[in-house]
Protein backbone atom coordinates (compact mmCIF):
# COMPACT_ATOMS: atom_id res chain seq x y z
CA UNK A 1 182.05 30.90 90.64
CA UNK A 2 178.41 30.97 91.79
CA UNK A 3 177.72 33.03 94.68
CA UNK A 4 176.56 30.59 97.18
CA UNK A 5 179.83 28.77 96.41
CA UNK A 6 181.81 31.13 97.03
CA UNK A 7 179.79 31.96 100.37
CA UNK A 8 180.64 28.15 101.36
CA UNK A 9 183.85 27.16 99.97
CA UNK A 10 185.69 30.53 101.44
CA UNK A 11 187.37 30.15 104.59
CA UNK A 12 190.29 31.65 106.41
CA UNK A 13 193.86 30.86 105.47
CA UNK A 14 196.61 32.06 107.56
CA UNK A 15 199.78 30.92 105.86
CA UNK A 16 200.81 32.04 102.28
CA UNK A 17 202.98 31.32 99.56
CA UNK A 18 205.91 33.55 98.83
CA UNK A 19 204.66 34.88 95.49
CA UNK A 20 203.06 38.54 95.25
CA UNK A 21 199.64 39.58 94.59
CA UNK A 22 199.44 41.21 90.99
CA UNK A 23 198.47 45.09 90.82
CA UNK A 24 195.93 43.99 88.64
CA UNK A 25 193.95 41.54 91.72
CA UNK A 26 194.79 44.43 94.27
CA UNK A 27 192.75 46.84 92.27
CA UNK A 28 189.83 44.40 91.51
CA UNK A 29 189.56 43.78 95.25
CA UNK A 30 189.51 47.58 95.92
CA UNK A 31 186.78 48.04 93.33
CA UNK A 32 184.72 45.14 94.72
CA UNK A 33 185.37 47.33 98.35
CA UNK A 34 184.36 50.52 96.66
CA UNK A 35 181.00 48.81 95.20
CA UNK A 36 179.30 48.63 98.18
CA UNK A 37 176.11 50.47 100.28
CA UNK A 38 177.16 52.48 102.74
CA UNK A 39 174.84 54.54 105.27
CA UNK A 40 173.37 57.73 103.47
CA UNK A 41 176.49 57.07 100.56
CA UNK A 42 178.59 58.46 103.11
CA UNK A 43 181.31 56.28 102.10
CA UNK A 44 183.65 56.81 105.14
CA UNK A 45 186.29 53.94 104.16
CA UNK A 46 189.99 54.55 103.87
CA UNK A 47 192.00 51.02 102.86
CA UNK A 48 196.05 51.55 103.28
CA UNK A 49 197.42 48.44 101.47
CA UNK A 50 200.58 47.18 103.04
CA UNK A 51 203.00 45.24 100.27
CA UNK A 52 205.84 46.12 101.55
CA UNK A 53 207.64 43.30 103.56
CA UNK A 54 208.82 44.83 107.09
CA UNK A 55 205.46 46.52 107.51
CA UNK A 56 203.51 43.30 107.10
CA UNK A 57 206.15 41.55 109.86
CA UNK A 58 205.11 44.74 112.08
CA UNK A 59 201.37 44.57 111.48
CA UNK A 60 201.58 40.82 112.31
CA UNK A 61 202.70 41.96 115.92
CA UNK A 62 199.82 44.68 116.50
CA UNK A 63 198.01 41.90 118.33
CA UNK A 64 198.11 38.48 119.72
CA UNK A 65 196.73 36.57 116.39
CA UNK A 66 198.10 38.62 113.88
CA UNK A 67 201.22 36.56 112.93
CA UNK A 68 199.60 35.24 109.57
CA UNK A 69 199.83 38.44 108.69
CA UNK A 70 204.23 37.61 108.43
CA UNK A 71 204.17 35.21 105.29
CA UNK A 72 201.30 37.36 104.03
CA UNK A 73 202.47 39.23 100.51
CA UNK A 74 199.50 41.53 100.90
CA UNK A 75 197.54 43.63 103.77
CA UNK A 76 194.45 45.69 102.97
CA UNK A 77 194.31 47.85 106.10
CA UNK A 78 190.43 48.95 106.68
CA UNK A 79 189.84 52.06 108.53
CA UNK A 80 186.82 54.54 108.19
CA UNK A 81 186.83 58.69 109.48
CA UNK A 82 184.28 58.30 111.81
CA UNK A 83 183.41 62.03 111.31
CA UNK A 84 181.57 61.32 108.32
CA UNK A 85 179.56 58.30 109.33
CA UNK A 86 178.09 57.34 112.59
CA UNK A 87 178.16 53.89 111.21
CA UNK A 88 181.85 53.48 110.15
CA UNK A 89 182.05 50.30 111.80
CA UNK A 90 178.94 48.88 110.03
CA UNK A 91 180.19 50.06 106.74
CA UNK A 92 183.98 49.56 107.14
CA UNK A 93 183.01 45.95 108.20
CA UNK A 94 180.84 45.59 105.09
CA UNK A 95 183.85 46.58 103.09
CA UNK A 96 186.38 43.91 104.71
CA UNK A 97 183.89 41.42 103.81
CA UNK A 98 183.62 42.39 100.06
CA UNK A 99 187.22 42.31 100.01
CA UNK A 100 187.88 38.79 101.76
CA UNK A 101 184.60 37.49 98.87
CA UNK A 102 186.38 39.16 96.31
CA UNK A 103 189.62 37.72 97.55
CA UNK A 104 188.33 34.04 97.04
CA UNK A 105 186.47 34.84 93.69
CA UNK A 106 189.77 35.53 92.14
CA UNK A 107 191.37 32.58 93.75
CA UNK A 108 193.29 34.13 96.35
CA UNK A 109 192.98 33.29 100.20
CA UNK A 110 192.41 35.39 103.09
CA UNK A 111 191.56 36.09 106.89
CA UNK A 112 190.50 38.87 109.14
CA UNK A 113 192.62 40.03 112.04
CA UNK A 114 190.19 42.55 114.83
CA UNK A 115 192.14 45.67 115.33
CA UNK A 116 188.94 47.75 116.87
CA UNK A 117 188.55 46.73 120.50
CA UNK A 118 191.67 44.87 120.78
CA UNK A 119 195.13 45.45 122.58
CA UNK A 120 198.79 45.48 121.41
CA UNK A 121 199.70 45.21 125.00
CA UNK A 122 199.17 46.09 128.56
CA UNK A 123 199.41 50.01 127.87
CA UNK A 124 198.58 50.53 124.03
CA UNK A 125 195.81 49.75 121.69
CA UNK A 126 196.15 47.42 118.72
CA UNK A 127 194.31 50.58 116.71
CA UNK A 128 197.08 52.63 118.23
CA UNK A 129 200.02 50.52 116.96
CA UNK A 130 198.40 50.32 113.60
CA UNK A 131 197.60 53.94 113.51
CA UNK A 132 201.31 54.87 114.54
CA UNK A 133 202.82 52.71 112.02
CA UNK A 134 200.81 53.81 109.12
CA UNK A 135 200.94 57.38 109.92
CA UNK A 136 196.90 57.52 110.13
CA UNK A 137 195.15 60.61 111.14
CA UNK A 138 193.34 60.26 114.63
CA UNK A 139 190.18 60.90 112.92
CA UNK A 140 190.30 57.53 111.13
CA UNK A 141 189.83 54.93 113.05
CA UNK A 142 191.19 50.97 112.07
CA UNK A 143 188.57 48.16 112.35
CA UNK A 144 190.70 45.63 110.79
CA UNK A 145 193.46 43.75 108.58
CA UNK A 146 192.29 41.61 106.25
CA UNK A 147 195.71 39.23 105.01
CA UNK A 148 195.79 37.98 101.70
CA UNK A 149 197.54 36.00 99.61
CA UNK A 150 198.03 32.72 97.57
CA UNK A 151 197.47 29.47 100.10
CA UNK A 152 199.88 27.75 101.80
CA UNK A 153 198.11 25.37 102.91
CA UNK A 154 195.14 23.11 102.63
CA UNK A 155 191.82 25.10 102.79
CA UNK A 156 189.49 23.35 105.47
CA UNK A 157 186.11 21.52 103.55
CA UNK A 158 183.93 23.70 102.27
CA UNK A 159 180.70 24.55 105.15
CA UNK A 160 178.00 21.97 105.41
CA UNK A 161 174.37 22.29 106.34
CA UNK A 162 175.31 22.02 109.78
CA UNK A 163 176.32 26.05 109.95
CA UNK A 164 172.42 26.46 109.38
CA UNK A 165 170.98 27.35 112.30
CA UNK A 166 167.36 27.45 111.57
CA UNK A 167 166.53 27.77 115.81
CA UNK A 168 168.27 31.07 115.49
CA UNK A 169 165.61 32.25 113.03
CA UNK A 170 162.28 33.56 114.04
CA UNK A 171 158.92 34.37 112.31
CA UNK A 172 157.28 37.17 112.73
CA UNK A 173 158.49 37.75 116.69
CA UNK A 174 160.86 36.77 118.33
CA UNK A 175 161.11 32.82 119.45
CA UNK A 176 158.04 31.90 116.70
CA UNK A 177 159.93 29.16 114.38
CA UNK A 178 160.40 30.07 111.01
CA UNK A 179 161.33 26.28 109.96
């Protein structure tokens, strides 16, 4: 698929199919992951991938919005030591998004769930749920989930011009039109 197909056909899908991602996929996703810049080649990234079935139904509780992650087959679990890289978030994020490209290209589906700066409830941290139920270090800490899987449902259309928001671009400074 061209590129700038991919960038507008891809959207998020929160309900699956009950059939599993091949080992084969899982790895191409990782290597699409791995392929990517990150701040002085630091490479701070860490990606737990969650197969197993009662871990995805407890990762689909760490937050409110999370529940696609129960008819998920597959969780790539993003988290980055931020004591190699001031920038973790930056690069960790870049990663998720290779994955959830990569994800489409090989004609899977996907969606993001926000573990960094979000709560599992009054008292504890989403990143605290996920980090206790993983077993990750304290070093590490968890920007996101990214659920994947085959579709269960209808994808929405693919984005139209509309999502270009040429007023949001300047030219030059700030507020000088570029179009």
């Amino acid at each position: 698929m061209e590129f700038f197909e991919v960038l507008r056909k891809r959207r998020s899908i929160r309900r699956f199919r009950d059939k599993p991602v091949p080992r084969e996929l899982i790895e191409k996703l990782l290597e699409a992951a791995f392929l990517l810049p990150s701040s002085y080649n630091r490479r701070p990234w860490h990606f737990i991938v969650v197969d197993d079935r009662e871990k995805l139904e407890a990762l689909s509780r760490a937050k409110l919005g999370a529940s696609g992650l129960k008819t998920a087959p597959l969780a790539i679990v993003v988290a980055a030591d931020e004591s190699r890289s001031d920038v973790w978030v930056e690069d960790a994020s870049i990663a998720a998004e290779h994955i959830q490209l990569a994800a489409f290209d090989l004609g899977l589906a996907s969606f993001w769930v926000q573990i960094r700066n979000r709560m599992h409830n009054e008292t504890k941290t989403a990143e605290e749920y996920v980090r206790g139920l993983l077993g990750i270090p304290k070093n590490y800490r968890v920007l996101c989930i990214v659920g994947i899987g085959y579709p269960a449902e209808n994808k929405p259309p693919p984005h139209g011009d509309e999502v270009f928001e040429w007023e949001k671009v300047s030219h030059n400074e700030f507020g000088k039109r570029f179009k």
